[in-house]
Protein backbone atom coordinates (compact mmCIF):
# COMPACT_ATOMS: atom_id res chain seq x y z
CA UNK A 1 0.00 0.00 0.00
CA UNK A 2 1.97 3.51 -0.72
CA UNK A 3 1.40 7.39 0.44
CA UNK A 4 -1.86 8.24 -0.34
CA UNK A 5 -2.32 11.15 -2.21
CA UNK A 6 -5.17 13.71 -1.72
CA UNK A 7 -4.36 16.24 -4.58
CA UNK A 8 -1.38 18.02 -6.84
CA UNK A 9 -0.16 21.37 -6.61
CA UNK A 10 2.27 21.48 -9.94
CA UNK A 11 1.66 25.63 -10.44
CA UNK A 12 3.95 26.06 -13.63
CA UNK A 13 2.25 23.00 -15.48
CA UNK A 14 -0.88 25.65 -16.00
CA UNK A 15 -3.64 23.85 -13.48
CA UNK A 16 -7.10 24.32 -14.86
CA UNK A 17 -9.53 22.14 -12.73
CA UNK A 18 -9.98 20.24 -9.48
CA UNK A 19 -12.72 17.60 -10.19
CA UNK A 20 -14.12 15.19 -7.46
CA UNK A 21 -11.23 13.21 -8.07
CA UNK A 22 -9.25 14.36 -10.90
CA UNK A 23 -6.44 17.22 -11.30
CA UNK A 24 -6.35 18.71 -14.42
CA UNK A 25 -3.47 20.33 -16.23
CA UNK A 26 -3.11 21.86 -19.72
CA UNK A 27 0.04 21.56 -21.34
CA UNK A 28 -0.93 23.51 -24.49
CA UNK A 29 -1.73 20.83 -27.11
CA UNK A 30 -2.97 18.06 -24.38
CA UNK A 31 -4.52 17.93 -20.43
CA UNK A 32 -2.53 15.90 -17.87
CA UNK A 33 -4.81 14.38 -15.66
CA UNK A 34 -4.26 12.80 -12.62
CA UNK A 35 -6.21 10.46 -10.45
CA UNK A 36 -5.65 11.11 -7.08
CA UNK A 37 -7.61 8.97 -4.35
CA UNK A 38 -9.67 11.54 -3.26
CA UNK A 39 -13.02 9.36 -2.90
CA UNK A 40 -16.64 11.21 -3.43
CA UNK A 41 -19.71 9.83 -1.93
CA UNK A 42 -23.03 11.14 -2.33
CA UNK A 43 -21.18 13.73 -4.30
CA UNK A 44 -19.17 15.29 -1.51
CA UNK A 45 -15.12 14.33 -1.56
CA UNK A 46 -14.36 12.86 1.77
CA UNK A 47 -11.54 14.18 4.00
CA UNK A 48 -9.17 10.57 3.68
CA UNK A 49 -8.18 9.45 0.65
CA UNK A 50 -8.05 6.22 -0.18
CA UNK A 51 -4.25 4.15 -1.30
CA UNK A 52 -3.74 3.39 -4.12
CA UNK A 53 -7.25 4.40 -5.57
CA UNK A 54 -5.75 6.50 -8.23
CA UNK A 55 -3.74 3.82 -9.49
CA UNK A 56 -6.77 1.65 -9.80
CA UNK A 57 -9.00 3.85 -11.67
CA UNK A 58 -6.03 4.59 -14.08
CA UNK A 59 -4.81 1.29 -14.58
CA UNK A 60 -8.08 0.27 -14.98
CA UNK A 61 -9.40 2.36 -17.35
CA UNK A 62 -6.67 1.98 -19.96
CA UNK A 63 -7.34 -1.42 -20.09
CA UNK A 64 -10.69 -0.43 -20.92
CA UNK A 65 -9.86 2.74 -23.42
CA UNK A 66 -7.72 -0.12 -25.29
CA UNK A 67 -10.77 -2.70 -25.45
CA UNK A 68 -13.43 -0.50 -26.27
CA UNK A 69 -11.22 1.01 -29.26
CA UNK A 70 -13.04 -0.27 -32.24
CA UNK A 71 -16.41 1.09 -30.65
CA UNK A 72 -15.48 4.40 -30.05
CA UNK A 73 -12.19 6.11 -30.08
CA UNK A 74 -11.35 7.62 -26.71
CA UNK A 75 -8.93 10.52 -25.14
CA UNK A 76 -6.35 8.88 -24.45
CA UNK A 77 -2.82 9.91 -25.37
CA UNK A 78 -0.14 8.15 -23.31
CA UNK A 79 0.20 6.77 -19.77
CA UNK A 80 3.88 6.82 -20.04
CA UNK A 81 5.42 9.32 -18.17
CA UNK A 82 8.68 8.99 -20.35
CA UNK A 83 6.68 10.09 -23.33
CA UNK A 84 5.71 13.45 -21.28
CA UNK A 85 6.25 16.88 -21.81
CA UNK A 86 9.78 17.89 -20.09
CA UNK A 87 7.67 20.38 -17.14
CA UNK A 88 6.37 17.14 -16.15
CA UNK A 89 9.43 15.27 -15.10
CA UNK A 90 10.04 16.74 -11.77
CA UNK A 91 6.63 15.02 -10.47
CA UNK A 92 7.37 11.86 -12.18
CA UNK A 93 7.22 9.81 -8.70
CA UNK A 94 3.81 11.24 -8.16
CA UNK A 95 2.33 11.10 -11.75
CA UNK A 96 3.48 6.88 -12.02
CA UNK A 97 0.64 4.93 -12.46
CA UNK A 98 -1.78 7.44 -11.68
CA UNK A 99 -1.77 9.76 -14.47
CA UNK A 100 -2.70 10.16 -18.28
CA UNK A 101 -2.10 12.50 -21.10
CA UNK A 102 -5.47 13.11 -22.84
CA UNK A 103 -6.49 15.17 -25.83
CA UNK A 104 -8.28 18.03 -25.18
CA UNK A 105 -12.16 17.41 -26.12
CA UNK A 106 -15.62 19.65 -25.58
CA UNK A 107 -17.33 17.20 -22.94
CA UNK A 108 -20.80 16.44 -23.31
CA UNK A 109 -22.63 18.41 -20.21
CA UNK A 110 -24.78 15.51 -18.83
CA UNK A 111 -23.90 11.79 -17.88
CA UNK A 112 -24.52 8.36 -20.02
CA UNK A 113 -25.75 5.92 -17.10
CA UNK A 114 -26.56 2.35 -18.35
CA UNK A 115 -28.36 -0.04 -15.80
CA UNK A 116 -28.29 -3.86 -16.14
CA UNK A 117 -29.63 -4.52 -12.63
CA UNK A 118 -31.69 -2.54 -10.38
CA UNK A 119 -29.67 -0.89 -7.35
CA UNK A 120 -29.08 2.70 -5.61
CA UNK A 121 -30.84 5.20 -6.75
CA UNK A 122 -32.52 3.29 -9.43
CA UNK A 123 -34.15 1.16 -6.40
CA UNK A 124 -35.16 3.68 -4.56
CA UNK A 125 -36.39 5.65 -7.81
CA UNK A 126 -38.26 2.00 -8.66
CA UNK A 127 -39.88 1.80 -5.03
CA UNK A 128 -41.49 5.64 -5.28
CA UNK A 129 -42.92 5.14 -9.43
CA UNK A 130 -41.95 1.70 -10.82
CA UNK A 131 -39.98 3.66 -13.05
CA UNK A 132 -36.26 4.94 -13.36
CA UNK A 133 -35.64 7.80 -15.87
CA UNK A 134 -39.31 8.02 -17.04
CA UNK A 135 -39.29 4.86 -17.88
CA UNK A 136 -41.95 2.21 -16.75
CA UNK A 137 -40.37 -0.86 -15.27
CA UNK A 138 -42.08 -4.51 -14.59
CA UNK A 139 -43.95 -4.75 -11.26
CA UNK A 140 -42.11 -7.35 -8.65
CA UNK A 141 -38.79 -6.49 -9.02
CA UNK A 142 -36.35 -7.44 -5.99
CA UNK A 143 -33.21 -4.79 -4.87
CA UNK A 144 -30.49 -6.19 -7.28
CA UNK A 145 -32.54 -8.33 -9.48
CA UNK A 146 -31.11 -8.41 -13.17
CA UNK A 147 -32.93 -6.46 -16.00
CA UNK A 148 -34.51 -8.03 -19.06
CA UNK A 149 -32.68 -5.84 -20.71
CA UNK A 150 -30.25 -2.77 -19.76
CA UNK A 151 -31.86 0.62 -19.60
CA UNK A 152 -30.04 4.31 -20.70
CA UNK A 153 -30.83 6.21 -17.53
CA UNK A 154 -28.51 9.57 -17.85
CA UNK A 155 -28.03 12.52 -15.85
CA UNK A 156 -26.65 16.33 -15.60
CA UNK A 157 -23.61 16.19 -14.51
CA UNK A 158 -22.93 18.49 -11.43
CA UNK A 159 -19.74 20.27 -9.80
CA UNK A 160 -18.48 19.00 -6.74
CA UNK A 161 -20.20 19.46 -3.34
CA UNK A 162 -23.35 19.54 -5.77
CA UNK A 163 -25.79 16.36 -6.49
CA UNK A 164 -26.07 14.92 -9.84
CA UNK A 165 -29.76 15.09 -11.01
CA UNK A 166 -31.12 11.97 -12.95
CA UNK A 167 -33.03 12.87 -16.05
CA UNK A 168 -35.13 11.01 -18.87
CA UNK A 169 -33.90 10.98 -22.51
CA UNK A 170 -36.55 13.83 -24.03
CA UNK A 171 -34.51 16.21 -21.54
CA UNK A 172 -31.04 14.31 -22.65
CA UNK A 173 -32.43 15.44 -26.27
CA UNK A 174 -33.25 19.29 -25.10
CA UNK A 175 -29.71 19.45 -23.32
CA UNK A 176 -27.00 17.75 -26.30
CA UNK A 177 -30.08 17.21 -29.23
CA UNK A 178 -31.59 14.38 -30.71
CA UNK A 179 -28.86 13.21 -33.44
CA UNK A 180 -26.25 13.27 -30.52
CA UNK A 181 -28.40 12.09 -27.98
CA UNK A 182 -29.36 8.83 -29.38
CA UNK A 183 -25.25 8.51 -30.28
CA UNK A 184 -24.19 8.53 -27.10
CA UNK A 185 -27.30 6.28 -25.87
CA UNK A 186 -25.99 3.92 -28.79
CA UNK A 187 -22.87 3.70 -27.79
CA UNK A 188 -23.43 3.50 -24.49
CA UNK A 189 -25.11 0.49 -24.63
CA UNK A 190 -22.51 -0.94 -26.98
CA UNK A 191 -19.59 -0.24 -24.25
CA UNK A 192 -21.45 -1.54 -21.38
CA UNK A 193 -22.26 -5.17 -23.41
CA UNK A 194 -19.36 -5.61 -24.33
CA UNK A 195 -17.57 -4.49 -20.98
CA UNK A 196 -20.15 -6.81 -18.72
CA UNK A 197 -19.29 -9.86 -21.04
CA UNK A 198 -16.15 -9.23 -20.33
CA UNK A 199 -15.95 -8.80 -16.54
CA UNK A 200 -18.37 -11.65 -15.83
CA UNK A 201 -15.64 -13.89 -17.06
CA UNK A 202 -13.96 -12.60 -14.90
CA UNK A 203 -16.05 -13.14 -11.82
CA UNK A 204 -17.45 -9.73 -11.46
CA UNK A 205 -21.00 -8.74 -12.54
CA UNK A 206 -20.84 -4.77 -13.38
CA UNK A 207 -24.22 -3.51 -12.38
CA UNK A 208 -24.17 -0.16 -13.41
CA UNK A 209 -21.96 1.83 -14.76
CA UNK A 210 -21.65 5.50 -16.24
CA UNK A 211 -20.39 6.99 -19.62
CA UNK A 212 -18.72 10.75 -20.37
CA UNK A 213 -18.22 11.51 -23.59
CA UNK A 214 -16.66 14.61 -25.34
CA UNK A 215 -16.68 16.68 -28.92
CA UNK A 216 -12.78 16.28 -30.96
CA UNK A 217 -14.12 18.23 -34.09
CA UNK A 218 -17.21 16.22 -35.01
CA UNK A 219 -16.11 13.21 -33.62
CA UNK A 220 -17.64 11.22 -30.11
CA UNK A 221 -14.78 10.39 -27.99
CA UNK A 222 -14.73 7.83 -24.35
CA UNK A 223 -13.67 10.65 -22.02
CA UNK A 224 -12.46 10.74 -18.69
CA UNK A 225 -12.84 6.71 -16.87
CA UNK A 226 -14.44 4.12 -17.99
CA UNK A 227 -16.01 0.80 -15.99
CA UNK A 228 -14.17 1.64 -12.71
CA UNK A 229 -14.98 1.15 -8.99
CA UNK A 230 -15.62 4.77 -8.87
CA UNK A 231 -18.27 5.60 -12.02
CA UNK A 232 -19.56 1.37 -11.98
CA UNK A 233 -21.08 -1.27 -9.38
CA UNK A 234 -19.26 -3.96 -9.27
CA UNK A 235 -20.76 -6.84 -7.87
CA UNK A 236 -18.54 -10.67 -7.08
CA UNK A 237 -20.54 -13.20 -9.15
CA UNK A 238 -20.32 -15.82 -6.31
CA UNK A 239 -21.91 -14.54 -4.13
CA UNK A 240 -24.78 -12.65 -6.06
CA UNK A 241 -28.21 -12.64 -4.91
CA UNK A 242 -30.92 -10.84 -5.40
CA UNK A 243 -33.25 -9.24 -2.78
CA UNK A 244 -31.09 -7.05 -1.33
CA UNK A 245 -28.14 -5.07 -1.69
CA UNK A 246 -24.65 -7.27 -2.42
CA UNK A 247 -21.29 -7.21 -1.60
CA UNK A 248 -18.98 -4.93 -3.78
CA UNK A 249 -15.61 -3.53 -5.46
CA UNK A 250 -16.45 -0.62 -5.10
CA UNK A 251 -17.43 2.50 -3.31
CA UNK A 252 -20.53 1.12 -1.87
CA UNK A 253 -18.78 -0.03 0.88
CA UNK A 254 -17.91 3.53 1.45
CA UNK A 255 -21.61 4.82 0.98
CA UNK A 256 -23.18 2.24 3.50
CA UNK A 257 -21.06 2.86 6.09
CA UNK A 258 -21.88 6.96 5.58
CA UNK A 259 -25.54 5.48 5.73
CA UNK A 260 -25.13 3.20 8.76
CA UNK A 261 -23.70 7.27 10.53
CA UNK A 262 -26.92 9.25 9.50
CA UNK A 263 -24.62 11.53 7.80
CA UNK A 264 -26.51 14.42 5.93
CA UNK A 265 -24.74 14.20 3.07
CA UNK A 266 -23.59 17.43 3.62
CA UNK A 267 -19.67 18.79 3.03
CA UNK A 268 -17.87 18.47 4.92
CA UNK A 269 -18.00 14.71 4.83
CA UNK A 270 -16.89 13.08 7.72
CA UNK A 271 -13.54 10.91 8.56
CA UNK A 272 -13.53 7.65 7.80
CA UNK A 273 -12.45 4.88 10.33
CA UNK A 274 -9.11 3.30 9.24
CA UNK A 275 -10.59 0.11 8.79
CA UNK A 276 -12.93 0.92 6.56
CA UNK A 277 -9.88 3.32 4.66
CA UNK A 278 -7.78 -0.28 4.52
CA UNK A 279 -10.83 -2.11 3.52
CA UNK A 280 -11.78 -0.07 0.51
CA UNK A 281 -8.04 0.22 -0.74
CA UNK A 282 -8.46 -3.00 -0.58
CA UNK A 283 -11.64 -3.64 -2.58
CA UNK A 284 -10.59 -1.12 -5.06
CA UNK A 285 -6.98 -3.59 -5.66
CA UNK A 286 -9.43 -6.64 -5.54
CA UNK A 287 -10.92 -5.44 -8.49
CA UNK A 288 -8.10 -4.08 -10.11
CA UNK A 289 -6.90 -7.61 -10.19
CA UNK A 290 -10.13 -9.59 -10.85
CA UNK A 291 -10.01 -7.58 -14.40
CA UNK A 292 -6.84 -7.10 -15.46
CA UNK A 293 -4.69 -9.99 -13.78
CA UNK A 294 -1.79 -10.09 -11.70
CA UNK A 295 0.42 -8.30 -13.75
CA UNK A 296 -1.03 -4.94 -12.96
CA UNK A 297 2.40 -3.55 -11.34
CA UNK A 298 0.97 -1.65 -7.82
């Protein structure tokens, strides 16, 4: 387990955002970005980051980027930090493993959310209307069960400290318009096939997962991660069962133990126990190696 690191402060490499979890940096003709293991929950960053989370979400989405390649291109430049601009070199300990260079692409202003099984908020949303997203769902469904098929449930994507709001697709069509809109939903579905095929080979059913996209020119590009812990659900196939919530790889673990607090979901967020710190590096490096095999070099 190394230092964790909560964020960057590289001033002369031209910072230009702090996202939930990811530092931004423009170089000119690219971004740097760098994963740091900040963790959100409830969309408020928590005050203990997480080791090694970074890594994980890095490693983890190249593997993806590289996969999903003849479906959609993505943003992706280079993870190696030899290949990086010269400013960068003095933070080359910190940027290994954790970092990408990325093109520099318009991103689409709401979320791509595809559902294969019915948890979190679509649950809860399922329990108040029998519906998620606008749209109408069977009667009798169980916390967890397994859709007939997935469903495109996106929403506006919000800053942090500020809660993402769930919309249907007519609103998805008023935000990025209709041609785009039913791209993205396309494709969407598309990645999220082919990714669960994947992973349940692997052991690990992905539940949910979410999509961001971005504008090169006129092209749709994979932006930002892709089928991580963080923006997925990933569930252990042995031990699924519907009818109630399951165990995970991911930041659920962090989310019921805010529940279990009666936390108000307010920032600050509060600290996190160490053992629950250790135990959701832990899950994060569980999953890391679940998908992409030993050879994943943390």
């Amino acid at each position: 387990m190394s230092q964790p690191l909560f964020e960057t402060d590289f001033p002369e490499l031209n910072p230009v955002k702090r996202g939930k979890v990811r530092d931004l940096y423009d170089l000119g003709d690219c971004l740097l970005m760098v994963a740091t293991d900040r963790l959100s929950a409830f969309d408020v960053v928590m005050p203990d980051p997480i080791p090694d989370k970074g890594k994980v979400l890095t490693q983890i989405s190249i593997f993806w980027f590289k996969i999903m390649q003849p479906l959609v291109q993505n943003h992706l430049i280079s993870s190696n930090i030899e290949e990086y601009p010269a400013t960068c070199k003095p933070y080359a300990e910190i940027l290994q493993g954790r970092s990408m260079l990325v093109k520099k692409a318009e991103p689409l202003p709401i979320e791509c959310v595809v559902r294969g099984y019915i948890s979190g908020s679509g649950w809860k949303s399922y329990l108040e209307s029998r519906s998620i997203c606008g749209l109408e769902l069977p009667e009798g469904l169980r916390e967890s069960d397994r859709l007939l098929e997935p469903i495109f449930t996106p929403a506006t994507k919000a800053e942090s400290g500020e809660h993402d709001i769930n919309i249907d697709f007519e609103e998805t069509i008023k935000i990025i318009g209709k041609p785009l809109a039913e791209k993205v939903k396309a494709l969407s579905f598309e990645i999220y096939r082919k990714g669960a095929q994947i992973a349940d080979r692997q052991g690990i059913i992905i539940a949910d997962t979410k999509f961001e996209f971005g504008l090169l020119g006129n092209d749709i590009i994979l932006i930002d991660e892709v089928l991580t812990p963080d923006s997925s659900r990933f569930w252990p196939k042995d031990t699924y069962k519907p009818g109630g919530p399951q165990k995970s790889f991911d930041k659920q673990y962090v989310r019921d133990y805010l529940l279990s607090i009666d936390w108000d979901k307010k920032a600050p967020g509060p600290s996190l126990p160490k053992d629950v710190i250790n135990d959701t590096s832990a899950k994060y490096l569980e999953a890391l190696k679940q998908i992409i095999g030993q050879g994943h070099g943390l």
